[in-house]
C-alpha atoms as a PDB file:
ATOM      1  CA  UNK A   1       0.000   0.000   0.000  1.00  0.00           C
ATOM      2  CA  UNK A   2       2.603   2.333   0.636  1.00  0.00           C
ATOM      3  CA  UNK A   3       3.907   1.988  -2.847  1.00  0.00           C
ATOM      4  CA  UNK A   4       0.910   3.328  -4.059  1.00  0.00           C
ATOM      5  CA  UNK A   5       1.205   6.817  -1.766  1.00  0.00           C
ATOM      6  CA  UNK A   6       4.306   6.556  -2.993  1.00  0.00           C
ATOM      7  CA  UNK A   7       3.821   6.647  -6.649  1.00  0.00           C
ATOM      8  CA  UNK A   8       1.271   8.674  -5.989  1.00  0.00           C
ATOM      9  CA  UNK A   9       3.345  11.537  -4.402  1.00  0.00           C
ATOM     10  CA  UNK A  10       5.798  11.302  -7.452  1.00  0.00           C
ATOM     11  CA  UNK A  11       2.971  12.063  -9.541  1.00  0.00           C
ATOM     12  CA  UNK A  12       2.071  15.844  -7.689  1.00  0.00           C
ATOM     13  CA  UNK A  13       4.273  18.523  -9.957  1.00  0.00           C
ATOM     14  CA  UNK A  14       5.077  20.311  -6.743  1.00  0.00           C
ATOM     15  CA  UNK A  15       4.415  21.031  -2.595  1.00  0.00           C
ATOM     16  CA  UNK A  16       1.013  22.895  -3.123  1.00  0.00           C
ATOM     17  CA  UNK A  17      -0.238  20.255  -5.215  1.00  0.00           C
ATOM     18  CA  UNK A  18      -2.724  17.454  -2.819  1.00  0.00           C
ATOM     19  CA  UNK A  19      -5.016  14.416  -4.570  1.00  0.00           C
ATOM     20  CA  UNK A  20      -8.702  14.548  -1.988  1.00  0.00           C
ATOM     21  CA  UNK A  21      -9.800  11.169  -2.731  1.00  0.00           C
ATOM     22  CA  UNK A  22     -13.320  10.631  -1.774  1.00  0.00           C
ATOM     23  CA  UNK A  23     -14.540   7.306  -3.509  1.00  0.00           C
ATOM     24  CA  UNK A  24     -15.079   4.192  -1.530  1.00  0.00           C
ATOM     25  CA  UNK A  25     -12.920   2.014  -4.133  1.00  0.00           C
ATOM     26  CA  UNK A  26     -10.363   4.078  -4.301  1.00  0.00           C
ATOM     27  CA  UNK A  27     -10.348   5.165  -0.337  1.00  0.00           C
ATOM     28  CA  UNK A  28      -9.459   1.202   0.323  1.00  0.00           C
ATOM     29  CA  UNK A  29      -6.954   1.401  -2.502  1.00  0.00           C
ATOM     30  CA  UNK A  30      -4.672   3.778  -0.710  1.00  0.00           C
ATOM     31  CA  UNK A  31      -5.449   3.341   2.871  1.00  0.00           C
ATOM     32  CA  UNK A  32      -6.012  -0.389   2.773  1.00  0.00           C
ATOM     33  CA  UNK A  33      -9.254   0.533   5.256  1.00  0.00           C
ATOM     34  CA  UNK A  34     -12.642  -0.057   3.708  1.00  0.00           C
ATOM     35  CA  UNK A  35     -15.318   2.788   5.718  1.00  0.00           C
ATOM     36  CA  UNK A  36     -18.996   3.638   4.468  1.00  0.00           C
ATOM     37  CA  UNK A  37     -17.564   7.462   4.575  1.00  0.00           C
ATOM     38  CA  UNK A  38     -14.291   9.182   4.475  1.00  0.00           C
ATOM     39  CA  UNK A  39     -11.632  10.646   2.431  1.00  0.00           C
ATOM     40  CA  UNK A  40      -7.670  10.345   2.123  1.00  0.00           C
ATOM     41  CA  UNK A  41      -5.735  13.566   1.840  1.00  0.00           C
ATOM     42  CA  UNK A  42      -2.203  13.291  -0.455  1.00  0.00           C
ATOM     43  CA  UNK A  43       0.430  15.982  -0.650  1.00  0.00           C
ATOM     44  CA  UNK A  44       4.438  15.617  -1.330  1.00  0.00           C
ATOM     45  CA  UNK A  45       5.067  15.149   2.098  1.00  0.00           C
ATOM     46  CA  UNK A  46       2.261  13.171   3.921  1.00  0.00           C
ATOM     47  CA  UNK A  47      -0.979  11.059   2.889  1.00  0.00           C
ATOM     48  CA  UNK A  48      -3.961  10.971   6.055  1.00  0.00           C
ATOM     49  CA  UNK A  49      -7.171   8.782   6.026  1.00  0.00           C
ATOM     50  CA  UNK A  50      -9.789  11.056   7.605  1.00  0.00           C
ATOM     51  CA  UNK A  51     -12.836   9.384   9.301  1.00  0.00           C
ATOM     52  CA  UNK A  52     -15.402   9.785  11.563  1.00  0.00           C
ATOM     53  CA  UNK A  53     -15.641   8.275  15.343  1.00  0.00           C
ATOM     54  CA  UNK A  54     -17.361   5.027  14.125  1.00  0.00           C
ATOM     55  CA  UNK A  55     -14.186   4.002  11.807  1.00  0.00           C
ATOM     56  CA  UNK A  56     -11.479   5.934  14.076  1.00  0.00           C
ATOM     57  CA  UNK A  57     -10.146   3.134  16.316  1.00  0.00           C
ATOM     58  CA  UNK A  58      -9.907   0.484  13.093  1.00  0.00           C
ATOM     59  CA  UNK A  59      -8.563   2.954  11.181  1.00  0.00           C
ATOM     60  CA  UNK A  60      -5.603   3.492  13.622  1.00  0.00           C
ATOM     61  CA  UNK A  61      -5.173  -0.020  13.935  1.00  0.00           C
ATOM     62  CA  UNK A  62      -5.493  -1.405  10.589  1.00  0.00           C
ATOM     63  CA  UNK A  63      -4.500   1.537   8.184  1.00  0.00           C
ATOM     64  CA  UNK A  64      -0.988   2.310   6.420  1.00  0.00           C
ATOM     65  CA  UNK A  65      -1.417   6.010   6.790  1.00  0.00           C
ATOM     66  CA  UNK A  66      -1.903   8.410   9.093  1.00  0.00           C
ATOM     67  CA  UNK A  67      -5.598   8.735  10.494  1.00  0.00           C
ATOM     68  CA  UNK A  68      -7.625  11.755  11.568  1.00  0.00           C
ATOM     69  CA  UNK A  69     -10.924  11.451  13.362  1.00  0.00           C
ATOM     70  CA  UNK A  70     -13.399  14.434  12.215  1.00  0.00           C
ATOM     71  CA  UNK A  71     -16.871  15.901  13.144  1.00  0.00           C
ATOM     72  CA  UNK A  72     -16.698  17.677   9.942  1.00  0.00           C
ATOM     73  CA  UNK A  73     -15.217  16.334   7.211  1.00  0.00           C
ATOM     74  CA  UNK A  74     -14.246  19.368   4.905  1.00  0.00           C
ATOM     75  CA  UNK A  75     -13.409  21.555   7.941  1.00  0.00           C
ATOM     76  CA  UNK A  76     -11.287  18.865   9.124  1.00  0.00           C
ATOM     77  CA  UNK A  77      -9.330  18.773   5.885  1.00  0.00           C
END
């Protein structure tokens, strides 16, 4: 999984550049943690899985990214 942040990173043409992926497939595909709602967050330097409270203590435990419980998703990010 972390090949793909990787990759991923490599592909952003600079620091102010970030990927907000939202879908559910694609959530899984670079967190490896499947949630009903959520989004992962992808700059240069770091990649985050943000979820709410119901996911939060999987999330830490089973994701390969960072994880950031929110009340409000878009506020949060």
């Amino acid at each position: 999984m972390i090949d793909r942040i990787t990759k991923l990173k490599s592909l952003l043409p600079d620091v102010k550049c970030a990927v907000l992926i939202t879908s559910d497939e694609n959530r899984v595909y670079f967190s490896s943690f499947r949630s009903s709602a959520g989004a992962v967050l992808v700059t240069k330097n770091s990649a985050t899985l943000f979820v709410d409270f119901r996911y939060y203590l999987a999330a830490k435990a089973q994701a390969c990214i960072d994880v950031v419980c929110y009340n409000k998703l878009y506020e949060s990010i």
